[in-house]
PDB file of N, CA and C in Angstrom:
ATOM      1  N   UNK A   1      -1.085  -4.357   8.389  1.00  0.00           N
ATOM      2  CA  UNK A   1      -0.432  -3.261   7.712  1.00  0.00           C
ATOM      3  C   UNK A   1      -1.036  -1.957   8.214  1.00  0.00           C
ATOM      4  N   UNK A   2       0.005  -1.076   8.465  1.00  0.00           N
ATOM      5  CA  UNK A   2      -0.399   0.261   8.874  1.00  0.00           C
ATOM      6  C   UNK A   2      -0.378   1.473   7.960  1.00  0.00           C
ATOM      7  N   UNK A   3      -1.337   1.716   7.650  1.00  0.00           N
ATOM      8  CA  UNK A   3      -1.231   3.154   7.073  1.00  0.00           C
ATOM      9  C   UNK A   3      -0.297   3.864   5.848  1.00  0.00           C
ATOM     10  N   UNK A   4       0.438   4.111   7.382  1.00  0.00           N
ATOM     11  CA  UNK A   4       1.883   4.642   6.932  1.00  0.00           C
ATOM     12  C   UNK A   4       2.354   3.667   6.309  1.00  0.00           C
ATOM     13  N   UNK A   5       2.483   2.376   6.511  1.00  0.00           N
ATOM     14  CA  UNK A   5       3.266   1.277   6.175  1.00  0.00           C
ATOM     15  C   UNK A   5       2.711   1.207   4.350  1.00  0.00           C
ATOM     16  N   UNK A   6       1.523   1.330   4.330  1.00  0.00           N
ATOM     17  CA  UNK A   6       0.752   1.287   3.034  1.00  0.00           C
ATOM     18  C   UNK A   6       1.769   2.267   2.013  1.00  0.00           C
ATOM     19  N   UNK A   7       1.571   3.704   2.747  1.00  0.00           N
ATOM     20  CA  UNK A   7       2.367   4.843   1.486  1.00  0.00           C
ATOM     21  C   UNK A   7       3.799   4.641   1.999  1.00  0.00           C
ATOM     22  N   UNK A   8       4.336   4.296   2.463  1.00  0.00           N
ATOM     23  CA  UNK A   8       5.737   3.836   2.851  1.00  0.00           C
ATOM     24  C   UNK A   8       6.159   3.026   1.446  1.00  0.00           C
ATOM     25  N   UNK A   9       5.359   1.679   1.402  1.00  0.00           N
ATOM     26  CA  UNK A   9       5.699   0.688   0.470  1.00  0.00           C
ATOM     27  C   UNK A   9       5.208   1.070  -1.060  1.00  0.00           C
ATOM     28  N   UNK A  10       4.283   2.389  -1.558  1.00  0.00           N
ATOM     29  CA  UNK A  10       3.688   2.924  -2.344  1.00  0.00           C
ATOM     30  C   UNK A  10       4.965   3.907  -2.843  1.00  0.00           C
ATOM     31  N   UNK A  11       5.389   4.715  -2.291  1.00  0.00           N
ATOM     32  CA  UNK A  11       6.506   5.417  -2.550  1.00  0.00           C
ATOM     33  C   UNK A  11       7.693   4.806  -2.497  1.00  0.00           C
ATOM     34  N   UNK A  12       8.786   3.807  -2.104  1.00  0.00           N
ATOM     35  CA  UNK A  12       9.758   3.153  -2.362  1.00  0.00           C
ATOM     36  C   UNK A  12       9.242   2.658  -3.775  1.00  0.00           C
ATOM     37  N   UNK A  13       7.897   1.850  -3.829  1.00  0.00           N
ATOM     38  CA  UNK A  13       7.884   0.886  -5.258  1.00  0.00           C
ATOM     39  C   UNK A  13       7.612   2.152  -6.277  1.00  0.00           C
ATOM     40  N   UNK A  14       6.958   3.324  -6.452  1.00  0.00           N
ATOM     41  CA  UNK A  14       6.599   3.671  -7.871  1.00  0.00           C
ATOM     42  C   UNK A  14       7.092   5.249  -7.457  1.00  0.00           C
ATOM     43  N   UNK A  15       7.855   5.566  -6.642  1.00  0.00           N
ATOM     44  CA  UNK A  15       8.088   7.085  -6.042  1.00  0.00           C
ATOM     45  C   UNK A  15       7.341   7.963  -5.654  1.00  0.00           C
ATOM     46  N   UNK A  16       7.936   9.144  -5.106  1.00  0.00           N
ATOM     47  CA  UNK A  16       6.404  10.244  -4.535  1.00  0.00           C
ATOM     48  C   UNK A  16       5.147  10.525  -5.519  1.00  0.00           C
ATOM     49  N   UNK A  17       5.915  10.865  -6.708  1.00  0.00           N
ATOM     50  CA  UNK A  17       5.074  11.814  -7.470  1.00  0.00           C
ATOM     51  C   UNK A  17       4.376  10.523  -8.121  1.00  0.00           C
ATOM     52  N   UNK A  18       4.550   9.435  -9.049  1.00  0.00           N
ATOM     53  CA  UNK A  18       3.921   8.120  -9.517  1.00  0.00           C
ATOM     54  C   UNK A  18       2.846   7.856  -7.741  1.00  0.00           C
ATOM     55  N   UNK A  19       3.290   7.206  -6.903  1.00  0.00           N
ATOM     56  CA  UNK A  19       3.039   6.964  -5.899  1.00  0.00           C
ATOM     57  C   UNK A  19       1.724   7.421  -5.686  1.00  0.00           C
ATOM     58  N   UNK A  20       1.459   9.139  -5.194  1.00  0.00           N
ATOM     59  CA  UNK A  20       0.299   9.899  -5.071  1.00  0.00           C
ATOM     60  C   UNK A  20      -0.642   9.889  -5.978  1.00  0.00           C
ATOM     61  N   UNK A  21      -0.180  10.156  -6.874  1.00  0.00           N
ATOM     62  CA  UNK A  21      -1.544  10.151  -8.277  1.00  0.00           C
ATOM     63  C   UNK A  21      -2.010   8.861  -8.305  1.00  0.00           C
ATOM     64  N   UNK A  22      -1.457   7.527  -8.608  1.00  0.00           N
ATOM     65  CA  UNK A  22      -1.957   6.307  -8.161  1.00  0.00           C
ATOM     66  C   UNK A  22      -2.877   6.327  -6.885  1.00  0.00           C
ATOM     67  N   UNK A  23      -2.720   6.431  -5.808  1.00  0.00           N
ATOM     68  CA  UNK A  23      -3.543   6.402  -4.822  1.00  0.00           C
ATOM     69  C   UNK A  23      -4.352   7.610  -4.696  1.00  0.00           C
ATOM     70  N   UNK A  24      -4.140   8.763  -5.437  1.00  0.00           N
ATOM     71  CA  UNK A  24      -5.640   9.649  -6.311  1.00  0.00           C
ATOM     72  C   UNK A  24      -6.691   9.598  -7.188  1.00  0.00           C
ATOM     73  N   UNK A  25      -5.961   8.475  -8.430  1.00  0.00           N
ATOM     74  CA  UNK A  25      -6.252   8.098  -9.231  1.00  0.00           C
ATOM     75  C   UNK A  25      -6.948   7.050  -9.715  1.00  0.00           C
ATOM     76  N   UNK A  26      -6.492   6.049  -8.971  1.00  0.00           N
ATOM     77  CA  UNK A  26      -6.563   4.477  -9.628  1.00  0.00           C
ATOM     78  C   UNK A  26      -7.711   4.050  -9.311  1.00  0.00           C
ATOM     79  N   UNK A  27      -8.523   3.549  -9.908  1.00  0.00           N
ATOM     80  CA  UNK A  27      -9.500   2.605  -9.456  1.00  0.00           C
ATOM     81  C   UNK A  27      -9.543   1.238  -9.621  1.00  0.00           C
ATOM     82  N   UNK A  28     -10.135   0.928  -7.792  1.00  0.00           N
ATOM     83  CA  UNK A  28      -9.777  -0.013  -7.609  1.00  0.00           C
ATOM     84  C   UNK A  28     -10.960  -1.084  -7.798  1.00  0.00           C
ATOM     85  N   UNK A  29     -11.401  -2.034  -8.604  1.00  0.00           N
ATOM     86  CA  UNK A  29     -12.606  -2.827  -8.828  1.00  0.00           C
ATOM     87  C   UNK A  29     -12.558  -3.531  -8.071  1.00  0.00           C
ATOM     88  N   UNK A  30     -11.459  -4.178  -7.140  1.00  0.00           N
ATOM     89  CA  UNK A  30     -12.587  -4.726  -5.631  1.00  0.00           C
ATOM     90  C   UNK A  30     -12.845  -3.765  -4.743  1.00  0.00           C
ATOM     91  N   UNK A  31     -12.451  -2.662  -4.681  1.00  0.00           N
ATOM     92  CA  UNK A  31     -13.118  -1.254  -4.299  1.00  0.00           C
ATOM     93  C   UNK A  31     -14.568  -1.057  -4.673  1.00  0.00           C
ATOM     94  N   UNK A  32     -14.933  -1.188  -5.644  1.00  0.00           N
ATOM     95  CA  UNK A  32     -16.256  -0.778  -6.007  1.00  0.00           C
ATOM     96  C   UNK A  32     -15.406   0.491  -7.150  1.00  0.00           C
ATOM     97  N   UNK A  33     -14.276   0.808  -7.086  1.00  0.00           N
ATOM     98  CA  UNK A  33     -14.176   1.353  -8.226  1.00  0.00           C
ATOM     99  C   UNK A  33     -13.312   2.874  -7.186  1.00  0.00           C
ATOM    100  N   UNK A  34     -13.109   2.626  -5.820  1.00  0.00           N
ATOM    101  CA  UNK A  34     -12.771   3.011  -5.135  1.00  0.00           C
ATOM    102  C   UNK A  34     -11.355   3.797  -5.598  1.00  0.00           C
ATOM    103  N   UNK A  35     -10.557   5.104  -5.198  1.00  0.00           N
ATOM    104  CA  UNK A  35      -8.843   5.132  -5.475  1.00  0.00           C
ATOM    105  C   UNK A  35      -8.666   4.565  -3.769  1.00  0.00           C
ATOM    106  N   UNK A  36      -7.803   4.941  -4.218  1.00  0.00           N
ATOM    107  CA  UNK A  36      -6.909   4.273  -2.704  1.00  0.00           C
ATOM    108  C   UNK A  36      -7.157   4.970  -1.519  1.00  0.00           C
ATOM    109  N   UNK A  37      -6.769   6.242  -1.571  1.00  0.00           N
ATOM    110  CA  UNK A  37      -7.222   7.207  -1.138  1.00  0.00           C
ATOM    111  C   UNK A  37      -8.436   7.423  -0.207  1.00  0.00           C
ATOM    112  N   UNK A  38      -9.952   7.649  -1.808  1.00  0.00           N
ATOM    113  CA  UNK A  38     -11.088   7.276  -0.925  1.00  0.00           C
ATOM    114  C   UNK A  38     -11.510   5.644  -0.184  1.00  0.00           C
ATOM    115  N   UNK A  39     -10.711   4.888  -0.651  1.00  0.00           N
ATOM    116  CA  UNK A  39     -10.772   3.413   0.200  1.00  0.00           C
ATOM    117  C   UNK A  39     -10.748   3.532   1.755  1.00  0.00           C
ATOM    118  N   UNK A  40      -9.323   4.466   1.966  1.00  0.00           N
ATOM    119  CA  UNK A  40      -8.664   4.512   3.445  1.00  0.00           C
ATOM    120  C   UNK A  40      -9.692   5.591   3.949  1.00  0.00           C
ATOM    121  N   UNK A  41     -10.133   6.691   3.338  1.00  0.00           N
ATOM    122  CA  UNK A  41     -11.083   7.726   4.178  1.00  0.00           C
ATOM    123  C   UNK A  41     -12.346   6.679   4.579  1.00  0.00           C
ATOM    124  N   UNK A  42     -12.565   5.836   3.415  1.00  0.00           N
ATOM    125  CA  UNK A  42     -13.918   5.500   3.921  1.00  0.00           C
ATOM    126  C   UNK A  42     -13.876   4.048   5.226  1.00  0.00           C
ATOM    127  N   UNK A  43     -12.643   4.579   5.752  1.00  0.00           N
ATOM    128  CA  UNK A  43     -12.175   3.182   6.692  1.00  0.00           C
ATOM    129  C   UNK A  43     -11.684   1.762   6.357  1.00  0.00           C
ATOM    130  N   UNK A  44     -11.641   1.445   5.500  1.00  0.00           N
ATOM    131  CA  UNK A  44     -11.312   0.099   5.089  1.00  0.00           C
ATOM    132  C   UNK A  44      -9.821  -0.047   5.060  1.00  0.00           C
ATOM    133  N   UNK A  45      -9.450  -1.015   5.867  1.00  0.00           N
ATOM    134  CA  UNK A  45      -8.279  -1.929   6.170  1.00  0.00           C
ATOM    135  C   UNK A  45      -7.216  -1.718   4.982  1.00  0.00           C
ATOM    136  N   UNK A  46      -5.576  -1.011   5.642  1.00  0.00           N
ATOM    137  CA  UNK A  46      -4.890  -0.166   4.905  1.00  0.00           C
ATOM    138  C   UNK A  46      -4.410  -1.978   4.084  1.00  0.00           C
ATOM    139  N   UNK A  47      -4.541  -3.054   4.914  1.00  0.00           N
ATOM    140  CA  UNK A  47      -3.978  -4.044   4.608  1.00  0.00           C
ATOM    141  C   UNK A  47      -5.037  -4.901   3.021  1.00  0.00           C
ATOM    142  N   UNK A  48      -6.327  -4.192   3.354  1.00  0.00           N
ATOM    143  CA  UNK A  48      -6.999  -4.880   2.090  1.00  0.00           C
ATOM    144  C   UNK A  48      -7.043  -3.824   1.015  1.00  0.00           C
ATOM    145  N   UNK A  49      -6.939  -2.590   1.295  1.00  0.00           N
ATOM    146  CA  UNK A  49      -6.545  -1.576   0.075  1.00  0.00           C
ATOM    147  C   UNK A  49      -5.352  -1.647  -0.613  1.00  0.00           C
ATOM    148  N   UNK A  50      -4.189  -2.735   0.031  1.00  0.00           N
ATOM    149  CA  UNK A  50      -2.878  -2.709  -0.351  1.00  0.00           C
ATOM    150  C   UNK A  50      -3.481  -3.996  -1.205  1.00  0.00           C
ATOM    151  N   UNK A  51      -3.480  -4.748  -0.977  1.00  0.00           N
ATOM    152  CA  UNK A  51      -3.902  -6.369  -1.522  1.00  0.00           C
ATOM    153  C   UNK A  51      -4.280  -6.436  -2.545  1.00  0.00           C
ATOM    154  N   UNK A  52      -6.026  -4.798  -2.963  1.00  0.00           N
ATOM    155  CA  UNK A  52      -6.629  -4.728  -4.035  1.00  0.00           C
ATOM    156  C   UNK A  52      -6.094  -3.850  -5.388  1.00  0.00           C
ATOM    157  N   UNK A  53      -5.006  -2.967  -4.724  1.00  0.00           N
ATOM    158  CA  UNK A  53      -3.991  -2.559  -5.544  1.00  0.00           C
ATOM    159  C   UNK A  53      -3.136  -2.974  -5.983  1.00  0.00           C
ATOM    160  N   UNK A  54      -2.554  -3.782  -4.976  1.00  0.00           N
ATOM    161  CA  UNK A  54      -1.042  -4.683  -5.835  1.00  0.00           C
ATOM    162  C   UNK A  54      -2.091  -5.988  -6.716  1.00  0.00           C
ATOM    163  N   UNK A  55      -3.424  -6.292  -6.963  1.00  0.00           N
ATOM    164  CA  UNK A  55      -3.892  -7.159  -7.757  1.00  0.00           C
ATOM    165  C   UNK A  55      -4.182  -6.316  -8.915  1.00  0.00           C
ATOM    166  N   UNK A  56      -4.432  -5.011  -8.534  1.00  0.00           N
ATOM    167  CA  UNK A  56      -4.868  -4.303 -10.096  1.00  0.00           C
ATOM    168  C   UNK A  56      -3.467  -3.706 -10.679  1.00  0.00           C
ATOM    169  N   UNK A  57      -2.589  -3.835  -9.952  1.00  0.00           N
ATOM    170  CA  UNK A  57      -0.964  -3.624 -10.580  1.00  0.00           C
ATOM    171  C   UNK A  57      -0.479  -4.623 -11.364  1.00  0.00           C
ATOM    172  N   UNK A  58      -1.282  -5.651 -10.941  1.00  0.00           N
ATOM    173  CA  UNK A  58      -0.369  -6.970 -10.977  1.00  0.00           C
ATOM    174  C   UNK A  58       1.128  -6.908 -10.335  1.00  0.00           C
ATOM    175  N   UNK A  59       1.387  -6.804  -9.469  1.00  0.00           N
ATOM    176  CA  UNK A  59       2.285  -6.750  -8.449  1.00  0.00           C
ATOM    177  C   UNK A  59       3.155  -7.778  -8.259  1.00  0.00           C
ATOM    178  N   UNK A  60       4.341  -8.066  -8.344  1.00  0.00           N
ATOM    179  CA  UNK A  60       4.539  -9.115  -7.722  1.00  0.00           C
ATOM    180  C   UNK A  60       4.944  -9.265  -5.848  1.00  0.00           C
ATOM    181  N   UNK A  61       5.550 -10.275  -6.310  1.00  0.00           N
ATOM    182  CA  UNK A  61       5.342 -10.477  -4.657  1.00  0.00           C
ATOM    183  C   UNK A  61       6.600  -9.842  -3.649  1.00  0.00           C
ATOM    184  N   UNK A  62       7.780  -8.973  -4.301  1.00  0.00           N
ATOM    185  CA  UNK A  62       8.431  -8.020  -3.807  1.00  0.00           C
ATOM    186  C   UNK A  62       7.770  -6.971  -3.196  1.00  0.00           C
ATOM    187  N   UNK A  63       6.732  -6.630  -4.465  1.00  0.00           N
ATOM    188  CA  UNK A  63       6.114  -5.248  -3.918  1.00  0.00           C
ATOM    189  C   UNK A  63       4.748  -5.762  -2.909  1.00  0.00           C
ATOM    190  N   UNK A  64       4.291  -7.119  -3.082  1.00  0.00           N
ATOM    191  CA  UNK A  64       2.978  -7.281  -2.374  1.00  0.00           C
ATOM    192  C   UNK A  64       3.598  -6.751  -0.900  1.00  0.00           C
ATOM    193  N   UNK A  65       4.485  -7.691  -0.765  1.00  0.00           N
ATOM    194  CA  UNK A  65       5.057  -8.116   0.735  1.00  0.00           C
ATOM    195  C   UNK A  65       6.048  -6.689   1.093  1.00  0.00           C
ATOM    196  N   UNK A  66       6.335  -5.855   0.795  1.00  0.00           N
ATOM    197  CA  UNK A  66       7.140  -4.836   0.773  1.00  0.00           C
ATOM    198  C   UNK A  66       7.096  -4.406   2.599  1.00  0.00           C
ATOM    199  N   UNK A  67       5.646  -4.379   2.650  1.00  0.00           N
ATOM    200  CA  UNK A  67       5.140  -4.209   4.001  1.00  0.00           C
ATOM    201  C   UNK A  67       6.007  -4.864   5.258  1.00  0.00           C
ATOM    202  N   UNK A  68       6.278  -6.149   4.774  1.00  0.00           N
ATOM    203  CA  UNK A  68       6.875  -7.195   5.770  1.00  0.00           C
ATOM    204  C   UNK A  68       7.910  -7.096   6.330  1.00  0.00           C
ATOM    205  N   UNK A  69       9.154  -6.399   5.140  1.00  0.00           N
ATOM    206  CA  UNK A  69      10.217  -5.881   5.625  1.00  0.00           C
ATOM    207  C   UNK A  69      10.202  -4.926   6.479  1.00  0.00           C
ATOM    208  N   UNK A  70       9.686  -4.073   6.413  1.00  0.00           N
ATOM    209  CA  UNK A  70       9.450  -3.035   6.946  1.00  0.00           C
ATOM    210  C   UNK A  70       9.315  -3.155   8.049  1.00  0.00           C
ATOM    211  N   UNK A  71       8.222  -4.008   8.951  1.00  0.00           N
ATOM    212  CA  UNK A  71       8.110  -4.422  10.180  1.00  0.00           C
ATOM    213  C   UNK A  71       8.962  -5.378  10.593  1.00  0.00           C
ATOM    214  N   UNK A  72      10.349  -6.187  10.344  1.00  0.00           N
ATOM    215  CA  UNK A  72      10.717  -6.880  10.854  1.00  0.00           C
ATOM    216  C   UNK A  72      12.192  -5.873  10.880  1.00  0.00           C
ATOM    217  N   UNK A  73      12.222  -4.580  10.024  1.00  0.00           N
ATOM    218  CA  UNK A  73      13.441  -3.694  10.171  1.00  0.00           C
ATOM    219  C   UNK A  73      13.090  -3.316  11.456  1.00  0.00           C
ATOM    220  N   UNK A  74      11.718  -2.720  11.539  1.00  0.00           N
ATOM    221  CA  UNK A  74      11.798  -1.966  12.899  1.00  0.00           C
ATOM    222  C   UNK A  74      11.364  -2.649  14.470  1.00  0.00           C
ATOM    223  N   UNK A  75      11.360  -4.048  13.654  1.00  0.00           N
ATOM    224  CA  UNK A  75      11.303  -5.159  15.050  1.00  0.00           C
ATOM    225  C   UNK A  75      12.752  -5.269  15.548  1.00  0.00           C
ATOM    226  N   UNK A  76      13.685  -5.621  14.283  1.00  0.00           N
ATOM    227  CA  UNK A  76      15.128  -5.698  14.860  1.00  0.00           C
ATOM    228  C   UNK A  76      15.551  -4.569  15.357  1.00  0.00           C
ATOM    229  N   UNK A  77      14.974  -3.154  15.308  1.00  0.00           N
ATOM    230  CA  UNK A  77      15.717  -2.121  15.586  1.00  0.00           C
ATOM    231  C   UNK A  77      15.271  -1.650  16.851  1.00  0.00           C
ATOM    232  N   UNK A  78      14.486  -2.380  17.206  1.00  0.00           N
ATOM    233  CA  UNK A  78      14.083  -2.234  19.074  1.00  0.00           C
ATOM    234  C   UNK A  78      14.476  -3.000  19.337  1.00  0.00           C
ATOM    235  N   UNK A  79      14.972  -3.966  19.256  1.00  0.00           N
ATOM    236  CA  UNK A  79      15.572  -5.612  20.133  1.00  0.00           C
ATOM    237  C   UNK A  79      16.871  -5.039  20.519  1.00  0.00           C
ATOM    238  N   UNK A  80      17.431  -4.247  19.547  1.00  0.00           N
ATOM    239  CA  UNK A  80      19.158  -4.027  19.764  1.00  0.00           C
ATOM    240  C   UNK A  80      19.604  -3.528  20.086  1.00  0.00           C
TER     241      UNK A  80
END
């Protein structure tokens, strides 16, 4: 998961304005108590900051995987 792909799938599931304050806000306890935010500054894998958020959301697995679509839209959209 990339980055972008992270606030991509952050803003479709809870919108801009929900979206941002969550990843300002939230702390994350397999973070160490981390937001999302300082998770990604402090380098850690956009793919395990997504993982430890959609567990403290309780997420299901639309929004876990949200990511997935995403890369197989823009896989089909170079093939064609």
């Amino acid at each position: 998961m990339r980055r972008s792909e992270l606030f991509e799938a952050l803003t479709a599931t809870y919108g801009e304005a929900l979206g941002t304050s969550l990843a300002a806000d939230l702390a994350l306890v397999q973070l160490g108590g981390r937001s999302m935010n300082a998770a990604l500054a402090d380098g850690i894998d956009p793919a395990k900051v997504w993982a430890a958020f959609c567990d403290e959301m309780e997420a299901d697995d639309e929004v876990r995987f949200y990511h997935r679509s995403l890369t197989r839209e823009r896989s089909a959209g170079r093939s064609g």
